[in-house]
C-alpha atoms as a PDB file:
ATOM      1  CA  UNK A   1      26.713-146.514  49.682  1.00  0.00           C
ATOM      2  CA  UNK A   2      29.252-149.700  49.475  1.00  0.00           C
ATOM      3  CA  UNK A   3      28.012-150.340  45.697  1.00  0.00           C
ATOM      4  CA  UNK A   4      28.982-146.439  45.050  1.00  0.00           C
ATOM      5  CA  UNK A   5      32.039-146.640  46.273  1.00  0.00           C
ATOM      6  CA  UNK A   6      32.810-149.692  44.490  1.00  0.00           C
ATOM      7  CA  UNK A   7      31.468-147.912  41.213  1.00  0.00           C
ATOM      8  CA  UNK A   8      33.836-144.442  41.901  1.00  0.00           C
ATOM      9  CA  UNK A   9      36.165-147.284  42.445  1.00  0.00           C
ATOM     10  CA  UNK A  10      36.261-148.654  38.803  1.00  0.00           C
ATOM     11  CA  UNK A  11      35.737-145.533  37.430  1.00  0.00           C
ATOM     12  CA  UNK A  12      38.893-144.097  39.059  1.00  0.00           C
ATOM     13  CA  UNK A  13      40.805-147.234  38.109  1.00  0.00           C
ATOM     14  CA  UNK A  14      39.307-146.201  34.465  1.00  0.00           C
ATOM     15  CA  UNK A  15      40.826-143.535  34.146  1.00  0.00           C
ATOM     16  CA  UNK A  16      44.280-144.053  35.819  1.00  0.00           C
ATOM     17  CA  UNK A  17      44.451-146.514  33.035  1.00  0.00           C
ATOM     18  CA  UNK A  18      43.796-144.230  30.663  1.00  0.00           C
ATOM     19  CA  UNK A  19      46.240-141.905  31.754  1.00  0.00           C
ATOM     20  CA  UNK A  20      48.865-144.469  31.413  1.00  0.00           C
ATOM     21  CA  UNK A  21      47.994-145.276  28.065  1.00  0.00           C
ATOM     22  CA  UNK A  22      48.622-141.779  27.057  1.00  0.00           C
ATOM     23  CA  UNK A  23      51.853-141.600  29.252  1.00  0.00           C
ATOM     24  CA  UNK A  24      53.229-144.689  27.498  1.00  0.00           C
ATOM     25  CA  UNK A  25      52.409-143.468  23.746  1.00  0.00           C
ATOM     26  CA  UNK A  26      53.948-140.049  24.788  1.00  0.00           C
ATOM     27  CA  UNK A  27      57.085-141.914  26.042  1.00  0.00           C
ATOM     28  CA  UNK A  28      57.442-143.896  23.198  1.00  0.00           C
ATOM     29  CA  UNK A  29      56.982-140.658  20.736  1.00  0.00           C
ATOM     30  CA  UNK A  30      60.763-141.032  18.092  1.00  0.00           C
ATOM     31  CA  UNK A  31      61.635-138.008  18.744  1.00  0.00           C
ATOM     32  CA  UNK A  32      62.752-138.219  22.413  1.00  0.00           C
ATOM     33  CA  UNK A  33      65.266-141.048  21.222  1.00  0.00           C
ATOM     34  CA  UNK A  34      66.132-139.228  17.772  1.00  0.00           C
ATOM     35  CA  UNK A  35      66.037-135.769  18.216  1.00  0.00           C
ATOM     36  CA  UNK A  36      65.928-135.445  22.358  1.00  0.00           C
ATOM     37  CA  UNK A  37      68.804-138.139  22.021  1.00  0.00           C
ATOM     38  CA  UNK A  38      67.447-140.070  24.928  1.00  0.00           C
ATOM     39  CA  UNK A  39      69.301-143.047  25.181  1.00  0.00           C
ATOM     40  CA  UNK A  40      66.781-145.953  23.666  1.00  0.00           C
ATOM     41  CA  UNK A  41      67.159-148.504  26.118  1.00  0.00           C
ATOM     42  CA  UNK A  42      65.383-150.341  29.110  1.00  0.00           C
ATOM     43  CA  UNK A  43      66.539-146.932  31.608  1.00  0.00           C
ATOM     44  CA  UNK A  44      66.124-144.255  29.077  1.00  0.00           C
ATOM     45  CA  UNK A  45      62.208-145.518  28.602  1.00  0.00           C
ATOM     46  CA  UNK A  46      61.591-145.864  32.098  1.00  0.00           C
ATOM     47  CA  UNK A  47      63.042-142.464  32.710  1.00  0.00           C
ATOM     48  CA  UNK A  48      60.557-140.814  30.183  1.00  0.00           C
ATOM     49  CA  UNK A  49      57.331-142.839  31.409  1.00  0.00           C
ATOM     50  CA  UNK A  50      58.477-141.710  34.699  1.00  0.00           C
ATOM     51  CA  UNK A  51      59.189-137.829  33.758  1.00  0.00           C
ATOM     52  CA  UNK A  52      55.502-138.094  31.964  1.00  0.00           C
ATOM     53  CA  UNK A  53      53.916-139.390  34.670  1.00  0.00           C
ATOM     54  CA  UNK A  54      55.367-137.543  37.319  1.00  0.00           C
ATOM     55  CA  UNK A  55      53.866-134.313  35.193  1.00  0.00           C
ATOM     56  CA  UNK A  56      50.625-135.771  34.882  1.00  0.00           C
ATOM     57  CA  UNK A  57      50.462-136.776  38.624  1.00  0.00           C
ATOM     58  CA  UNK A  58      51.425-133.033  39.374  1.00  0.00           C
ATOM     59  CA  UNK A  59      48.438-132.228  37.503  1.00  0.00           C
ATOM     60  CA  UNK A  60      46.025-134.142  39.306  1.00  0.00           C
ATOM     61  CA  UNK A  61      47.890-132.318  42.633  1.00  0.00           C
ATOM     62  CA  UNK A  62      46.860-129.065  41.340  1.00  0.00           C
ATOM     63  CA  UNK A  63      42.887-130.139  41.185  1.00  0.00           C
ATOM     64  CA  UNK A  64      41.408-127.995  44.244  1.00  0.00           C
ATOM     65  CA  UNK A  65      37.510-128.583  45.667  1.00  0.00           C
ATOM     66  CA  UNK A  66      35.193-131.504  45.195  1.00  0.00           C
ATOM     67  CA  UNK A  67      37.491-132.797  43.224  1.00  0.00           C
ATOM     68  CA  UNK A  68      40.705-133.024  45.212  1.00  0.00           C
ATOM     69  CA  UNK A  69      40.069-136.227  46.636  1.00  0.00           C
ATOM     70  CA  UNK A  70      38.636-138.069  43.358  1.00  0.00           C
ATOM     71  CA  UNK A  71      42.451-136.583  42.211  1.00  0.00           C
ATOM     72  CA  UNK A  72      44.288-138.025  44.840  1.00  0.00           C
ATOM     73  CA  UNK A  73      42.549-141.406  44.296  1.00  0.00           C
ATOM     74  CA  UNK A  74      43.184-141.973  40.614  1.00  0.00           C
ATOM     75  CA  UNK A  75      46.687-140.274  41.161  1.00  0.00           C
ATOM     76  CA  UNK A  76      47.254-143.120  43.643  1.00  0.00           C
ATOM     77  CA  UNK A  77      45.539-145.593  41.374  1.00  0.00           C
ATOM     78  CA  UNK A  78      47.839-144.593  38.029  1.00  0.00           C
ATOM     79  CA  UNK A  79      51.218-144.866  40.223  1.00  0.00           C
ATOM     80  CA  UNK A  80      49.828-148.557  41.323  1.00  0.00           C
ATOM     81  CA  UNK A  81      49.246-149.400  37.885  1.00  0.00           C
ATOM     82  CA  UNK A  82      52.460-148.156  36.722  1.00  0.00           C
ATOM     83  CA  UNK A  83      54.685-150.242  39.281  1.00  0.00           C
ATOM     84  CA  UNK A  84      52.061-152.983  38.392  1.00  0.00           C
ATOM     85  CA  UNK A  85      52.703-152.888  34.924  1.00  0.00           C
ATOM     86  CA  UNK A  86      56.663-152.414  35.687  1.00  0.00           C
ATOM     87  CA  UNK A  87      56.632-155.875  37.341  1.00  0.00           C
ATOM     88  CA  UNK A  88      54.889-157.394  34.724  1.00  0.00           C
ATOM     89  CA  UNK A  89      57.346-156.305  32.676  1.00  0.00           C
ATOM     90  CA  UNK A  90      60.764-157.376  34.709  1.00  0.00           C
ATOM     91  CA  UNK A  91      59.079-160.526  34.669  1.00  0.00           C
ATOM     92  CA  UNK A  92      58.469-161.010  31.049  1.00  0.00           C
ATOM     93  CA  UNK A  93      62.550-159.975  30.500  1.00  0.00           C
ATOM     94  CA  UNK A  94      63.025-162.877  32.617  1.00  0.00           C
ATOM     95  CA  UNK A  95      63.730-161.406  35.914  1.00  0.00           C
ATOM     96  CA  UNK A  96      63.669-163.861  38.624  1.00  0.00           C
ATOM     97  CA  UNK A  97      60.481-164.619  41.147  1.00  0.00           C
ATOM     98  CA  UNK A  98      62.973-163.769  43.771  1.00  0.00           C
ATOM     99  CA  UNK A  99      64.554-160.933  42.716  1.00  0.00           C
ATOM    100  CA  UNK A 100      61.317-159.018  40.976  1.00  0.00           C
ATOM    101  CA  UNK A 101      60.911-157.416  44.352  1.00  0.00           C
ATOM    102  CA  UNK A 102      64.319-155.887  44.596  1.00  0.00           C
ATOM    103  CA  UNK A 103      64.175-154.586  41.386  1.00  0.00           C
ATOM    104  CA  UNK A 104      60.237-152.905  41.791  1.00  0.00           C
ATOM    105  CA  UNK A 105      61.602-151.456  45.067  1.00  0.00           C
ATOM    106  CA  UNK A 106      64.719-149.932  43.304  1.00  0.00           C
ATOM    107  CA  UNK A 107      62.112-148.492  40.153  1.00  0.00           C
ATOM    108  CA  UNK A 108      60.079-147.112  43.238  1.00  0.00           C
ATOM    109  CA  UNK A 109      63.169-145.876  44.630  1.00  0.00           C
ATOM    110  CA  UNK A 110      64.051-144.133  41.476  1.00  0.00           C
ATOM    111  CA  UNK A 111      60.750-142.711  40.718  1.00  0.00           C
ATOM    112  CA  UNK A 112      60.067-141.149  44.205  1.00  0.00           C
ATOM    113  CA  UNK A 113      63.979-139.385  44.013  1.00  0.00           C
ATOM    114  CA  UNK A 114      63.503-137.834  40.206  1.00  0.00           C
ATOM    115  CA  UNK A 115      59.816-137.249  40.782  1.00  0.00           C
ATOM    116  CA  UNK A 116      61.732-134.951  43.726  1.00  0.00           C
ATOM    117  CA  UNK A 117      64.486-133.721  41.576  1.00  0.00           C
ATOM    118  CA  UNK A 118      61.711-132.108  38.796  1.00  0.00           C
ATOM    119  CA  UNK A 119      59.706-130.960  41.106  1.00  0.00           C
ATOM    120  CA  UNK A 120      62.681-129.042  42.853  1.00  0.00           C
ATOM    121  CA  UNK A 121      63.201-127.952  39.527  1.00  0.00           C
ATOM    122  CA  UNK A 122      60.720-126.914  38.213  1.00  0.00           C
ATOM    123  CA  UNK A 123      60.102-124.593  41.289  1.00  0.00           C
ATOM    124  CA  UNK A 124      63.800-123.139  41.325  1.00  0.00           C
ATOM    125  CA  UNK A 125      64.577-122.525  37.597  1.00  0.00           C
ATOM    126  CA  UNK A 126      66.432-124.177  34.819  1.00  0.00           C
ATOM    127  CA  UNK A 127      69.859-124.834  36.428  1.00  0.00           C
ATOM    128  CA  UNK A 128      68.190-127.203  38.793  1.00  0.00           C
ATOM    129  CA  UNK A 129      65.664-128.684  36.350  1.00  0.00           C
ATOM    130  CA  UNK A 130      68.876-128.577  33.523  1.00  0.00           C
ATOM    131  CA  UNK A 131      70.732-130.357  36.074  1.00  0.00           C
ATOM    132  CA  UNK A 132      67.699-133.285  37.225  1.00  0.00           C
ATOM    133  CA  UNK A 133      67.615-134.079  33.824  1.00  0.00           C
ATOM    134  CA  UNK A 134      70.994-134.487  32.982  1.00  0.00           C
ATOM    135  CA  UNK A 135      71.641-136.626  36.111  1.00  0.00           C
ATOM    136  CA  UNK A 136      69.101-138.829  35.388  1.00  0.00           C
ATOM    137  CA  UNK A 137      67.595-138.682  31.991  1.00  0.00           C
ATOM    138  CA  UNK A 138      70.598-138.123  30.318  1.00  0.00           C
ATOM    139  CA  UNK A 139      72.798-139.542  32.892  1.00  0.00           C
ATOM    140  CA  UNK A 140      73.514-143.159  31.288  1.00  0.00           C
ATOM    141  CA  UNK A 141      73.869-141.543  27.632  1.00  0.00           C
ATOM    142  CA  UNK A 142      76.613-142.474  25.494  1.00  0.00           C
ATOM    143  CA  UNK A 143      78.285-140.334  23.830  1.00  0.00           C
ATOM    144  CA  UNK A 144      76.904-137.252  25.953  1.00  0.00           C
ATOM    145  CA  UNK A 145      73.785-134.745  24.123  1.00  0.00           C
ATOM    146  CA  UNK A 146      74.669-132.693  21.989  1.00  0.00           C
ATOM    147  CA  UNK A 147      74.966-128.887  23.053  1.00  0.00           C
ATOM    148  CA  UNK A 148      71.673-127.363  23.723  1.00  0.00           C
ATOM    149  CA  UNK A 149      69.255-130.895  24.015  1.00  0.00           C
ATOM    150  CA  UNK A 150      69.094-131.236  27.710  1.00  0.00           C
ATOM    151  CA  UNK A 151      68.209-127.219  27.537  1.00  0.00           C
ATOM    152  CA  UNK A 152      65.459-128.060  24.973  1.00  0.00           C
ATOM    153  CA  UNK A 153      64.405-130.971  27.104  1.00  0.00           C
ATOM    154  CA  UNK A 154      63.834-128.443  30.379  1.00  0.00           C
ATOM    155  CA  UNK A 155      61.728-126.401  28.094  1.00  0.00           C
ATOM    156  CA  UNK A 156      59.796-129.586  26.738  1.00  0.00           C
ATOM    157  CA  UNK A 157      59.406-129.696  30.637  1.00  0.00           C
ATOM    158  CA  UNK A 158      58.246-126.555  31.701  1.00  0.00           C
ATOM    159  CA  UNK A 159      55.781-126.664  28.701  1.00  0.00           C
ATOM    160  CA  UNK A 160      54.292-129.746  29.737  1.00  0.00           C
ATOM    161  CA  UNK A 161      53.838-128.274  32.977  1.00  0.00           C
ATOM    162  CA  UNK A 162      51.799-125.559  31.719  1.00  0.00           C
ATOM    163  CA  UNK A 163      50.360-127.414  29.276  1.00  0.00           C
ATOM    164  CA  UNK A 164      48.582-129.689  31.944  1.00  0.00           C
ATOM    165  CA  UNK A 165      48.183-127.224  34.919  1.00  0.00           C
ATOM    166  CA  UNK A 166      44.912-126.127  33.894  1.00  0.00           C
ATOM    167  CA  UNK A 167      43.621-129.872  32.744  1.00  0.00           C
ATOM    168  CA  UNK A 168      42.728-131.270  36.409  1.00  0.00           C
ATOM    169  CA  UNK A 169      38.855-132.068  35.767  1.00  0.00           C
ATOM    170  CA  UNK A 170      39.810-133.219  32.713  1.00  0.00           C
ATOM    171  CA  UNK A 171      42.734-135.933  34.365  1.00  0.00           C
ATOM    172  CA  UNK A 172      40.462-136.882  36.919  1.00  0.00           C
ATOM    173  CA  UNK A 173      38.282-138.237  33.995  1.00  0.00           C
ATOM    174  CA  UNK A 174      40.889-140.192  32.403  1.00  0.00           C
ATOM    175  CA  UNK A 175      41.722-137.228  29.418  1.00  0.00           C
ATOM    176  CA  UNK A 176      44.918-136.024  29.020  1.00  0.00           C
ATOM    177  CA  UNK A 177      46.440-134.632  25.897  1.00  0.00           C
ATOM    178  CA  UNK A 178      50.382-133.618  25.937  1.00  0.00           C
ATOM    179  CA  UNK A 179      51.503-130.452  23.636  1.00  0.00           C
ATOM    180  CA  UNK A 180      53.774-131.699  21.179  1.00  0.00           C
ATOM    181  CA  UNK A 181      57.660-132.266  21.365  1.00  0.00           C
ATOM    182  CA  UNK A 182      58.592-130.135  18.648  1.00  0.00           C
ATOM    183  CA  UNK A 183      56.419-126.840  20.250  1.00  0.00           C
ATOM    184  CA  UNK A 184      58.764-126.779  23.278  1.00  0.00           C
ATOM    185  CA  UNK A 185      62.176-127.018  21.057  1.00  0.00           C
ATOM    186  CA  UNK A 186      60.847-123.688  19.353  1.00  0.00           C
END
C-alpha cells in the first residue's frame, strides 16, 4: 500500500506539472499584452498565471466521485508548484534570502483574494467579474484599456469557465487544453 501511494503520489505531481506548463504558455499567449492590453510586466504576468490557474483549479473542484479526491490532490499539488516556482523566480530577480518569504506570502496573499474576487464573479454576473478584473488585472495599467477590453476579458473568462467545466477526468490526468483568446472576443 505505502509503494502505491507513493506511485499516485508522482503521478499526481505529474500532472500538476503539466497543468502548469499549459497555464504558463496560455499566460504568455501576445495577445493578452497586445490586444487584451494587459500591462506586460512582472504584476500583469503573475495576474494572468494566476487568473489561468485559478480556472483550471475550479475545474478540478467540479470533478465529483472516485475522482474527487485524486482532484483535490493534484489541485493542491499544482498551487504548491506554482508558489514553488514563484520563489524560484523572486530569487533569480535577485530578491533577498530574507525577504523571499515576505514577498511569497504577499503572492499567496494576492492569489487567495482574486482567486475570491472571480469566483464571486463569475457566480454574480459581469459587473462583479467586470469589476475583479479591472481592480486587479487591469488595475496597475497605464494608460487605462481601451473601451470594451476589460468587457472582452470577462467573456474570455466566462468562456474559459465553460470551456473547462466539463474537462475534470481529463485535469486530473495532467490534460488541459484552453479555447482560444480570439473565440471569446467574438
Amino acid at each position: 500500500m505505502p509503494l502505491r501511494r507513493f506511485l499516485d503520489g508522482r503521478r499526481r505531481r505529474r500532472a500538476a506539472h503539466s497543468l502548469y506548463t499549459a497555464i504558463i504558455m496560455q499566460a504568455r499567449q501576445p495577445d493578452f499584452y497586445l490586444r487584451q492590453q494587459v500591462p506586460d510586466s512582472l504584476d500583469g504576468r503573475f495576474d494572468l498565471i494566476v487568473l489561468h490557474a485559478f480556472l483550471v483549479m475550479r475545474g478540478l473542484g467540479r470533478v465529483e466521485g472516485n475522482g474527487r479526491e485524486a482532484a483535490r490532490e493534484v489541485s493542491q499539488a499544482l498551487f504548491d508548484m506554482m508558489f514553488a516556482d514563484m520563489e524560484q523566480n523572486l530569487r533569480e530577480l535577485g530578491v533577498s534570502d530574507m525577504a523571499v518569504g515576505k514577498r511569497v506570502k504577499q503572492m499567496a496573499q494576492a492569489f487567495y483574494g482574486r482567486v475570491a474576487a472571480y469566483d464571486k464573479g463569475l457566480s454574480e454576473g459581469d459587473e462583479s467579474l467586470i469589476s475583479a478584473l479591472q481592480r486587479n488585472l487591469y488595475g496597475a495599467a497605464d494608460p487605462a484599456p481601451a473601451e470594451g477590453v476589460v468587457a472582452e476579458m470577462a467573456a474570455y473568462l466566462r468562456q474559459q469557465d465553460t470551456w473547462l467545466a466539463g474537462a475534470g477526468a481529463g485535469l486530473v490526468e495532467g490534460q488541459v487544453s484552453f479555447a482560444p483568446l480570439a473565440e471569446a472576443a467574438q
